[in-house]
PDB file of N, CA and C in Angstrom:
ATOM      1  N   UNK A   1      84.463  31.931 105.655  1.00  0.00           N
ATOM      2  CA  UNK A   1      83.030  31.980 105.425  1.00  0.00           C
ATOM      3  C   UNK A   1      82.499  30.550 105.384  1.00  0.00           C
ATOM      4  N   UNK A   2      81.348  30.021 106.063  1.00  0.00           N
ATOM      5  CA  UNK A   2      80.830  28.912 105.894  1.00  0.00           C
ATOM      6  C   UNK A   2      80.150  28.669 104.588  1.00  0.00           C
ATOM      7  N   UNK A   3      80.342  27.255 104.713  1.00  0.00           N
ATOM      8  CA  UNK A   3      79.573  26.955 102.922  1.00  0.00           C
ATOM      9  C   UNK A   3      78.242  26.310 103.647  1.00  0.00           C
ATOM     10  N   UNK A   4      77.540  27.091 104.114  1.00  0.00           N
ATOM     11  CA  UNK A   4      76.042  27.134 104.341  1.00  0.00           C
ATOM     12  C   UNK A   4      74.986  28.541 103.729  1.00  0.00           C
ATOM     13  N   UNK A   5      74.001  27.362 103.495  1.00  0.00           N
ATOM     14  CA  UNK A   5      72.932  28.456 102.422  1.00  0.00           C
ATOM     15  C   UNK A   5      72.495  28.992 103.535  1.00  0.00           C
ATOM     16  N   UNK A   6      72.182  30.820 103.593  1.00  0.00           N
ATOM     17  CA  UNK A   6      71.477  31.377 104.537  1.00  0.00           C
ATOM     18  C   UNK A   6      69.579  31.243 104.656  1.00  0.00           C
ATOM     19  N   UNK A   7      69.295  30.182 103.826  1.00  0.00           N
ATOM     20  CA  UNK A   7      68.126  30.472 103.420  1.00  0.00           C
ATOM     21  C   UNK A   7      67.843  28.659 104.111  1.00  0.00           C
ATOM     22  N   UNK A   8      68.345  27.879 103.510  1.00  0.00           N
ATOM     23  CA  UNK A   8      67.354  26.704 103.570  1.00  0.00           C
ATOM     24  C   UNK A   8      68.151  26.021 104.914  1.00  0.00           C
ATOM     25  N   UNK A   9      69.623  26.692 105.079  1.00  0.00           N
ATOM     26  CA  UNK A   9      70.880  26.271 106.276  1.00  0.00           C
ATOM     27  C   UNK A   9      70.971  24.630 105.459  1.00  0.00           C
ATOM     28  N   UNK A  10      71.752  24.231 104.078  1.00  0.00           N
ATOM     29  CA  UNK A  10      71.885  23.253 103.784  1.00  0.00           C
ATOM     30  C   UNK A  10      73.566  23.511 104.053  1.00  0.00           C
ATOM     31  N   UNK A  11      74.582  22.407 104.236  1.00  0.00           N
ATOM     32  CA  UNK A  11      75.894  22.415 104.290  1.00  0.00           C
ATOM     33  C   UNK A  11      76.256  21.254 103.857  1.00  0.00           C
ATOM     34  N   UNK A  12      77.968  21.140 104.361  1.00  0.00           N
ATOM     35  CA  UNK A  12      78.662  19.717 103.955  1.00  0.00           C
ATOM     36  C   UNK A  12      78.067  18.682 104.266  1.00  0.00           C
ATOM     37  N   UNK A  13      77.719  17.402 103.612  1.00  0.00           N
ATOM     38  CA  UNK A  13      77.210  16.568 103.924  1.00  0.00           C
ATOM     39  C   UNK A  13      78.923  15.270 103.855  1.00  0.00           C
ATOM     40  N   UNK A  14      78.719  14.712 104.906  1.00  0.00           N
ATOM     41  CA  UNK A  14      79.605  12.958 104.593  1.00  0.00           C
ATOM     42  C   UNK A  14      79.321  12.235 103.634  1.00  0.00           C
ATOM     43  N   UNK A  15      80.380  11.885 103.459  1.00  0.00           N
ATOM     44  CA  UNK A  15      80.137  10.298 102.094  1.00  0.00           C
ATOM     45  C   UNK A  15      81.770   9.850 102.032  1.00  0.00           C
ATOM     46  N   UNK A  16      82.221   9.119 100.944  1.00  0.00           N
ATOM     47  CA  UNK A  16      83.336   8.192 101.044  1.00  0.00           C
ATOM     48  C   UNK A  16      83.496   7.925  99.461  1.00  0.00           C
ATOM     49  N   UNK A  17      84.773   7.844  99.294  1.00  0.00           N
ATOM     50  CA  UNK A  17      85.302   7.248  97.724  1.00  0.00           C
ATOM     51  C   UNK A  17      85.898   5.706  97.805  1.00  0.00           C
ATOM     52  N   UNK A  18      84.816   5.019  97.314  1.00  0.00           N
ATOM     53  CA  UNK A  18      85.721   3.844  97.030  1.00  0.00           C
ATOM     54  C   UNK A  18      86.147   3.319  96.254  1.00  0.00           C
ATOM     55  N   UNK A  19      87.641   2.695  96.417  1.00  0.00           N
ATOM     56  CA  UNK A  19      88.727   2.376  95.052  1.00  0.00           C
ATOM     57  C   UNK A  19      88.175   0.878  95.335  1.00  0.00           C
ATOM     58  N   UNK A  20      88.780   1.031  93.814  1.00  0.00           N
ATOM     59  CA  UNK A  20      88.272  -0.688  93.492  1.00  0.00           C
ATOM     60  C   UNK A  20      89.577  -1.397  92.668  1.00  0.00           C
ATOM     61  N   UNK A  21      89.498  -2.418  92.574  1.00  0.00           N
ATOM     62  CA  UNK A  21      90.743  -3.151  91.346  1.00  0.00           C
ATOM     63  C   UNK A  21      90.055  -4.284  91.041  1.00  0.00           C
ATOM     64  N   UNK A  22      90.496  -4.489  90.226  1.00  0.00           N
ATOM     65  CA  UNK A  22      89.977  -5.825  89.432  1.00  0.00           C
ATOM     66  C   UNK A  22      89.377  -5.849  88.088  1.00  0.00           C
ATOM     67  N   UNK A  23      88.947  -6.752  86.933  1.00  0.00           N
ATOM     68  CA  UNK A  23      88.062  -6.375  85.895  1.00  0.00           C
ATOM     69  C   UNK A  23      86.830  -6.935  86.222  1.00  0.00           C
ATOM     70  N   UNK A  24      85.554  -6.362  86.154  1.00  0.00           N
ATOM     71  CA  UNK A  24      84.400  -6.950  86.329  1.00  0.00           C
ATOM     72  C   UNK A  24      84.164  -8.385  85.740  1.00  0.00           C
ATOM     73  N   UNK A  25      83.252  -8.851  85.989  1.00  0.00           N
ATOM     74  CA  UNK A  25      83.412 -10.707  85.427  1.00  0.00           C
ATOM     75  C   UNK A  25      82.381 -10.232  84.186  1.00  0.00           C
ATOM     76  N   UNK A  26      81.379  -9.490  83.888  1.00  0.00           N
ATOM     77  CA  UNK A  26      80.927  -9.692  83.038  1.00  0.00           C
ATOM     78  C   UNK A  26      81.731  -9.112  81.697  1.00  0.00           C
ATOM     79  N   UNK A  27      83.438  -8.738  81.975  1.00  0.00           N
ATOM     80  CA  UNK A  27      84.181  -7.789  81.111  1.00  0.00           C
ATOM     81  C   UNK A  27      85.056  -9.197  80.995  1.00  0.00           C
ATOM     82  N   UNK A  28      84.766 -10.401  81.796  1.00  0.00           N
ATOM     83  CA  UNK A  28      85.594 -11.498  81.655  1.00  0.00           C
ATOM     84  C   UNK A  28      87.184 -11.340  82.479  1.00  0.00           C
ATOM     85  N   UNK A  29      87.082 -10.545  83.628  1.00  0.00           N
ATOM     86  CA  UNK A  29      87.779 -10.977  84.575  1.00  0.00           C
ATOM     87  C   UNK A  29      86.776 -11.790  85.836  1.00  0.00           C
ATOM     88  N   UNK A  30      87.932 -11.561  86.772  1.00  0.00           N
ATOM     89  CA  UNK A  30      87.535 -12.649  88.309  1.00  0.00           C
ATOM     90  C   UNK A  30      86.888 -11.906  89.136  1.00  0.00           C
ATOM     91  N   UNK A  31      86.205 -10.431  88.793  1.00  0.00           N
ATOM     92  CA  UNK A  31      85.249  -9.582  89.771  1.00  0.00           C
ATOM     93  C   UNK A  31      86.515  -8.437  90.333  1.00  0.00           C
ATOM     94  N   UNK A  32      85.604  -7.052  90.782  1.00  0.00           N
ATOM     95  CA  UNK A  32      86.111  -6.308  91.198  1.00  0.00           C
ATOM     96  C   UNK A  32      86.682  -6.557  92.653  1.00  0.00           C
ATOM     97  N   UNK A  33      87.223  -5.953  93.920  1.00  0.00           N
ATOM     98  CA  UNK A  33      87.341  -5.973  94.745  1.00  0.00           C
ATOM     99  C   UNK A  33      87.783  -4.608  95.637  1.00  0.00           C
ATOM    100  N   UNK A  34      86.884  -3.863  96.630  1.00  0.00           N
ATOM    101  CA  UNK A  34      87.279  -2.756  97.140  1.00  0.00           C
ATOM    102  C   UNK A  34      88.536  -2.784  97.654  1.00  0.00           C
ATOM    103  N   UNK A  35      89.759  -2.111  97.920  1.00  0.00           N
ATOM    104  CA  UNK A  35      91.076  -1.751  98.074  1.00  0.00           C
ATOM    105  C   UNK A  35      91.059  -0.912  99.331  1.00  0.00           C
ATOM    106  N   UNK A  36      89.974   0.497  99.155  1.00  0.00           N
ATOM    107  CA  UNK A  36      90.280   1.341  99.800  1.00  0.00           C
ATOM    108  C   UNK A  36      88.758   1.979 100.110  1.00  0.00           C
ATOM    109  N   UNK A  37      88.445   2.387 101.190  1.00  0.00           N
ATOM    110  CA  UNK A  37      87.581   3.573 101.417  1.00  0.00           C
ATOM    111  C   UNK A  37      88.031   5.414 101.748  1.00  0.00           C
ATOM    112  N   UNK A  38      87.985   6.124 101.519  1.00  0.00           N
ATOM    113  CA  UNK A  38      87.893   7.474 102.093  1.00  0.00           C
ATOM    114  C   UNK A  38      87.360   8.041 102.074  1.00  0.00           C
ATOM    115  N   UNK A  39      87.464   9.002 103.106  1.00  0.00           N
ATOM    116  CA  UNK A  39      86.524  10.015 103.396  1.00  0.00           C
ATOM    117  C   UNK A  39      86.473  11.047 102.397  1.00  0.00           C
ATOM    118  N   UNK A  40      85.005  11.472 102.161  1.00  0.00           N
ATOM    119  CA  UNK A  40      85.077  13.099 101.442  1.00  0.00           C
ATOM    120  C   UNK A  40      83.678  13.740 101.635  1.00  0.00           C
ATOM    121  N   UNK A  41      83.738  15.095 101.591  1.00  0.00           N
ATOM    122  CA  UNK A  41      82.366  15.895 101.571  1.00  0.00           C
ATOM    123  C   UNK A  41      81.910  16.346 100.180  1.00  0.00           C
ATOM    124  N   UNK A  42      80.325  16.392 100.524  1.00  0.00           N
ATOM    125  CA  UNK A  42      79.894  16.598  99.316  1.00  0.00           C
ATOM    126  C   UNK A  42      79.409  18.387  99.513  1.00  0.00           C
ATOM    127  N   UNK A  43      79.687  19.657  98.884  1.00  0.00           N
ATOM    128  CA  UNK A  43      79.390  20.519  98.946  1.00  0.00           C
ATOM    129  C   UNK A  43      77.732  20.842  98.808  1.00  0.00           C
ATOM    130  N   UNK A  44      77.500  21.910  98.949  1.00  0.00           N
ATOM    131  CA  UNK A  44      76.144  22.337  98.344  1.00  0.00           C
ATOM    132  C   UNK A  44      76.237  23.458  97.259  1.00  0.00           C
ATOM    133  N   UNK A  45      75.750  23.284  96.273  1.00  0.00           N
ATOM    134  CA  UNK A  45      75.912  24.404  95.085  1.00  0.00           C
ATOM    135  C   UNK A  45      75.293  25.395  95.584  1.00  0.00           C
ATOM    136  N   UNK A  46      76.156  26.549  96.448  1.00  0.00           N
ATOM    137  CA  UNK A  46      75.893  27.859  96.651  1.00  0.00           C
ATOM    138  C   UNK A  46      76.225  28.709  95.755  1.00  0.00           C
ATOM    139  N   UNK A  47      75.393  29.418  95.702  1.00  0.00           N
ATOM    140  CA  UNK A  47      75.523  30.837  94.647  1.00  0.00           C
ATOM    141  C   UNK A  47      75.867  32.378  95.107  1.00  0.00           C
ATOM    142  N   UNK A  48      76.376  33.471  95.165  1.00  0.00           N
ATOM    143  CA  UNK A  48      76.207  34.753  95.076  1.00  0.00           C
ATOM    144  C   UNK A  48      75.255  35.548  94.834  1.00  0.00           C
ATOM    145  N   UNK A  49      73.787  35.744  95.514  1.00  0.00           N
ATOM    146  CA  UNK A  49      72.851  36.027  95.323  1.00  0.00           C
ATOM    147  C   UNK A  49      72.968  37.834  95.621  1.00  0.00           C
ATOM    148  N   UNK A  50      72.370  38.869  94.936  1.00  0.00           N
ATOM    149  CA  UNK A  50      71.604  39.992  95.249  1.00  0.00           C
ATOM    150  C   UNK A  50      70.410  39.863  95.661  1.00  0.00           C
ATOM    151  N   UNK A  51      70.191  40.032  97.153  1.00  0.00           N
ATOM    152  CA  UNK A  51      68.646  40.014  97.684  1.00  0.00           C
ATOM    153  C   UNK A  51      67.930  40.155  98.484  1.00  0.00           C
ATOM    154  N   UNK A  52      66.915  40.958  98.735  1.00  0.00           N
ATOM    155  CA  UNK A  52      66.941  41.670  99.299  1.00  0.00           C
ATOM    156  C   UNK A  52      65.858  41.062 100.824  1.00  0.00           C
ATOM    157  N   UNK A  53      67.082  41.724 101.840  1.00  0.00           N
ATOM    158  CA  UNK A  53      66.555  41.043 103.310  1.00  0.00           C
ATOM    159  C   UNK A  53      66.357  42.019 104.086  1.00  0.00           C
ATOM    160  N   UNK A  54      65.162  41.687 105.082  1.00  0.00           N
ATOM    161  CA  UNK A  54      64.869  42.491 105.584  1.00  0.00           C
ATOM    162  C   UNK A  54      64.249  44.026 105.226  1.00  0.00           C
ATOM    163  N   UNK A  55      64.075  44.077 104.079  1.00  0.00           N
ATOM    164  CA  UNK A  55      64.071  45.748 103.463  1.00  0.00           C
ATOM    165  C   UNK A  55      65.481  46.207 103.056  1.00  0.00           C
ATOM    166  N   UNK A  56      66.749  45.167 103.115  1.00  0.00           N
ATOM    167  CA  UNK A  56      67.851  46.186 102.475  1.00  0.00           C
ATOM    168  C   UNK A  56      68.355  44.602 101.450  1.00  0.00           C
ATOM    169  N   UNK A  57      69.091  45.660 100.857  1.00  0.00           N
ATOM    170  CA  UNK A  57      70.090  44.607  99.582  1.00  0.00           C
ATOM    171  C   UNK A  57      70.862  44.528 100.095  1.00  0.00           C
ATOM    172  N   UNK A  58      71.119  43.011  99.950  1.00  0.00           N
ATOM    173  CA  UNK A  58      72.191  42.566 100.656  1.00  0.00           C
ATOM    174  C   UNK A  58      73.103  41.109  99.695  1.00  0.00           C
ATOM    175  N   UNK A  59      74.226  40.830  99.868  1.00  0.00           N
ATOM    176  CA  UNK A  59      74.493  39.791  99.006  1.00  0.00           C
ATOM    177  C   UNK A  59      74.611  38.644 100.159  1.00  0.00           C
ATOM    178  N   UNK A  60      74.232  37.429  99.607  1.00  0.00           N
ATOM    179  CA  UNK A  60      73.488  36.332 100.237  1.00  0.00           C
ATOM    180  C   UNK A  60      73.981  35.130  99.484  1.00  0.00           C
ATOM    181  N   UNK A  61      74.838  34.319 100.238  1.00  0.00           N
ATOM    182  CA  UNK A  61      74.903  32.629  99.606  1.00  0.00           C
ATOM    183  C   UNK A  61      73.444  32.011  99.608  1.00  0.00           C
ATOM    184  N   UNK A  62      73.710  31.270  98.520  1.00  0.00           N
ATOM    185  CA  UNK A  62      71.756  30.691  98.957  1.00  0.00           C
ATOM    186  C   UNK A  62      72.177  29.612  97.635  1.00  0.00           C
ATOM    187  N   UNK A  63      71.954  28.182  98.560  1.00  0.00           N
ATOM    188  CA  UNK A  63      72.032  27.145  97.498  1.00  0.00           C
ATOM    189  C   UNK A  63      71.386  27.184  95.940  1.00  0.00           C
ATOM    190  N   UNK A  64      71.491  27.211  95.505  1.00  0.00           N
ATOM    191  CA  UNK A  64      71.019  26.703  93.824  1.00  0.00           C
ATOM    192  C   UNK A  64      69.224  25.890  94.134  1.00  0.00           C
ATOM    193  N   UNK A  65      69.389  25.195  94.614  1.00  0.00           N
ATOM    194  CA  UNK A  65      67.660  24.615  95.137  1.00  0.00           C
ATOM    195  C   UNK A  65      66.868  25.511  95.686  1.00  0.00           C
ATOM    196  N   UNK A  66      67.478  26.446  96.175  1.00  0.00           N
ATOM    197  CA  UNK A  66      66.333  27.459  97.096  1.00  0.00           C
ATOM    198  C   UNK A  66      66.317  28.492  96.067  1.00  0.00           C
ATOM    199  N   UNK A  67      66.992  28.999  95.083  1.00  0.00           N
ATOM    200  CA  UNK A  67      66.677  29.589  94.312  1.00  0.00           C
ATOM    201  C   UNK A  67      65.888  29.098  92.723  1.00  0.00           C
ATOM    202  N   UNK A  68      66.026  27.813  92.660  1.00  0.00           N
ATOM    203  CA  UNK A  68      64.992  27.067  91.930  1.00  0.00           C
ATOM    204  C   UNK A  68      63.552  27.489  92.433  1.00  0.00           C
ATOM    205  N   UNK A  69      63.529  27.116  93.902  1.00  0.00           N
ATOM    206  CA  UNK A  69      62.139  26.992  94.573  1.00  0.00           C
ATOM    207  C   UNK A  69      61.398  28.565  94.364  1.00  0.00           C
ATOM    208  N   UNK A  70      62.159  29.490  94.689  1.00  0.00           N
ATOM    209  CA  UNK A  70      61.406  30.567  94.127  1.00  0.00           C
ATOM    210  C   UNK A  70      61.322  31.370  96.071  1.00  0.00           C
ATOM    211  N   UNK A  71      62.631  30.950  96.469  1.00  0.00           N
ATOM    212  CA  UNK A  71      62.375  31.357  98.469  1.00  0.00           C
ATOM    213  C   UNK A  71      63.415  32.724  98.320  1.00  0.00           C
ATOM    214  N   UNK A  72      64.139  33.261  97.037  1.00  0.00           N
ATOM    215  CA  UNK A  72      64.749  34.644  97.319  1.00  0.00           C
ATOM    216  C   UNK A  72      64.107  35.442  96.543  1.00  0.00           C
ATOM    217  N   UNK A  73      64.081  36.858  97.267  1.00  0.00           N
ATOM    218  CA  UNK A  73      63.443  38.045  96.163  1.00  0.00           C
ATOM    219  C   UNK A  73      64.600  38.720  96.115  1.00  0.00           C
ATOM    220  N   UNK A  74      64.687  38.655  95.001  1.00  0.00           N
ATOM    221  CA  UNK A  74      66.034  39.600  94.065  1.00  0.00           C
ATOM    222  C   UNK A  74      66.037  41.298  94.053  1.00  0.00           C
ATOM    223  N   UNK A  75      66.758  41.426  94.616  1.00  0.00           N
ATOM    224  CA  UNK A  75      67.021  42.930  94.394  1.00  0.00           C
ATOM    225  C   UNK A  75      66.629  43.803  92.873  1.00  0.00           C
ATOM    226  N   UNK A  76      66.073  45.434  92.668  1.00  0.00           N
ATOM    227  CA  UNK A  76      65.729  45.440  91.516  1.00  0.00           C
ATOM    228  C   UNK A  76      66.698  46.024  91.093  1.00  0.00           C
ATOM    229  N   UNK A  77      66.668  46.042  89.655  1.00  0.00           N
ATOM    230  CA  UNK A  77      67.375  46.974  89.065  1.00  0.00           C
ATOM    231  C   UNK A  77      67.732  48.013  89.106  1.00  0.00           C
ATOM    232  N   UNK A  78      69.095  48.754  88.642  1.00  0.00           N
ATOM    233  CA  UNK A  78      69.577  49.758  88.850  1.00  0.00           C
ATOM    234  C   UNK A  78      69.269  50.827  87.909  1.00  0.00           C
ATOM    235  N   UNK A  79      68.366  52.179  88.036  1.00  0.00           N
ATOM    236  CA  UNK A  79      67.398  52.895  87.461  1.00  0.00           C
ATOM    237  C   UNK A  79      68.410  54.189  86.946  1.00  0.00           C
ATOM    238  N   UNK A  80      69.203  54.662  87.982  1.00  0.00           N
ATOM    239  CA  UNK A  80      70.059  55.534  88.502  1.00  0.00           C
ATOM    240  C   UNK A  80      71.299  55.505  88.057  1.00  0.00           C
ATOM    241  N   UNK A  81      71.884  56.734  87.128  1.00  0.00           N
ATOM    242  CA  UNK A  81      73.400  55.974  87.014  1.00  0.00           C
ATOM    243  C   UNK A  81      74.554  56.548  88.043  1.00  0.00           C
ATOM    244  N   UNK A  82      75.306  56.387  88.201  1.00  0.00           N
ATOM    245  CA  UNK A  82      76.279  56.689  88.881  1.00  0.00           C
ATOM    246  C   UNK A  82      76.757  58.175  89.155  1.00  0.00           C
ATOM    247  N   UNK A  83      77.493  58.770  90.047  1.00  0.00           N
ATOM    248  CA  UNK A  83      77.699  60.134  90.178  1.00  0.00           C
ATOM    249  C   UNK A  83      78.912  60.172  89.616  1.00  0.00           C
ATOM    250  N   UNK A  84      79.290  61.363  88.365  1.00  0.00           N
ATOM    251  CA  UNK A  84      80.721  61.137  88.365  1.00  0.00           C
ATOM    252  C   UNK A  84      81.694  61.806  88.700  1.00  0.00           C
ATOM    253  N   UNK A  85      82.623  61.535  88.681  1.00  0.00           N
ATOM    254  CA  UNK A  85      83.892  61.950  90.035  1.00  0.00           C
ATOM    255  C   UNK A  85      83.798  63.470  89.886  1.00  0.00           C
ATOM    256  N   UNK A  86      84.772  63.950  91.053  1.00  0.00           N
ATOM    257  CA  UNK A  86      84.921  65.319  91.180  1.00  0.00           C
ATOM    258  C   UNK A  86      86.143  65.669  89.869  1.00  0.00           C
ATOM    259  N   UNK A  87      86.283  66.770  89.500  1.00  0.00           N
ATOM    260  CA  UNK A  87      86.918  67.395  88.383  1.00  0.00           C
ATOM    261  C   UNK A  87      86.863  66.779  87.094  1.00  0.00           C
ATOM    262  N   UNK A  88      85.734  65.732  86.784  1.00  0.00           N
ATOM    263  CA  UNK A  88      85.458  64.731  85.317  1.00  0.00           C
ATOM    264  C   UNK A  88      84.699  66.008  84.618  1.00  0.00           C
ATOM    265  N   UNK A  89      85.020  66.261  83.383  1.00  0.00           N
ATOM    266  CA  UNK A  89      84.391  67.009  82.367  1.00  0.00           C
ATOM    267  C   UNK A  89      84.078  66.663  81.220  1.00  0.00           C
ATOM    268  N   UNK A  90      82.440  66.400  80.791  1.00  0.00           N
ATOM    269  CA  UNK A  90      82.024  66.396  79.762  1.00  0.00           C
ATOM    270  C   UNK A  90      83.084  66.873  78.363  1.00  0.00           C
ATOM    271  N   UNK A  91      82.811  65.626  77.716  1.00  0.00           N
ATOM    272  CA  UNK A  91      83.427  66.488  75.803  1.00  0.00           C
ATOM    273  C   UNK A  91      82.383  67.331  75.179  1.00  0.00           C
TER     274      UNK A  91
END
């Protein structure tokens, strides 16, 4: 499954970790110095949404920001309870 929001299409974005060594000079060493760069992605906080598309309920990734913004309508509540099984008998 892609880690893209179906709503705003936000995904992995690039970025990089960089290592460092040294003690800073204002900690009273001789300054830091980068060592290393690497690569890494930054996710998007997707959620598990109930909501409803098109006219049906449906479950929907949808970043955390688009559901701030107020861009999903949530499925309603469940009014109805369940049917229960064949041969279940009341006490």
């Amino acid at each position: 499954m892609a880690r893209r929001c179906a709503l705003t299409g936000k995904g992995p974005r690039k970025g990089s970790i960089i290592w460092r060594s040294g003690k800073a000079k204002k900690l009273g060493g001789i300054g830091t110095h980068i060592t290393a760069i690497t690569k890494r992605r930054f996710f998007p906080n997707l959620q598990r949404v109930k909501a409803v598309v098109n006219g049906e309920v449906r479950y929907i990734r949808v970043a955390a920001s688009a559901l701030k913004k107020g861009l999903v309508v949530k499925a309603p509540k469940r009014t109805w309870k369940k049917a229960e099984p064949k041969g279940a008998t009341k006490p």
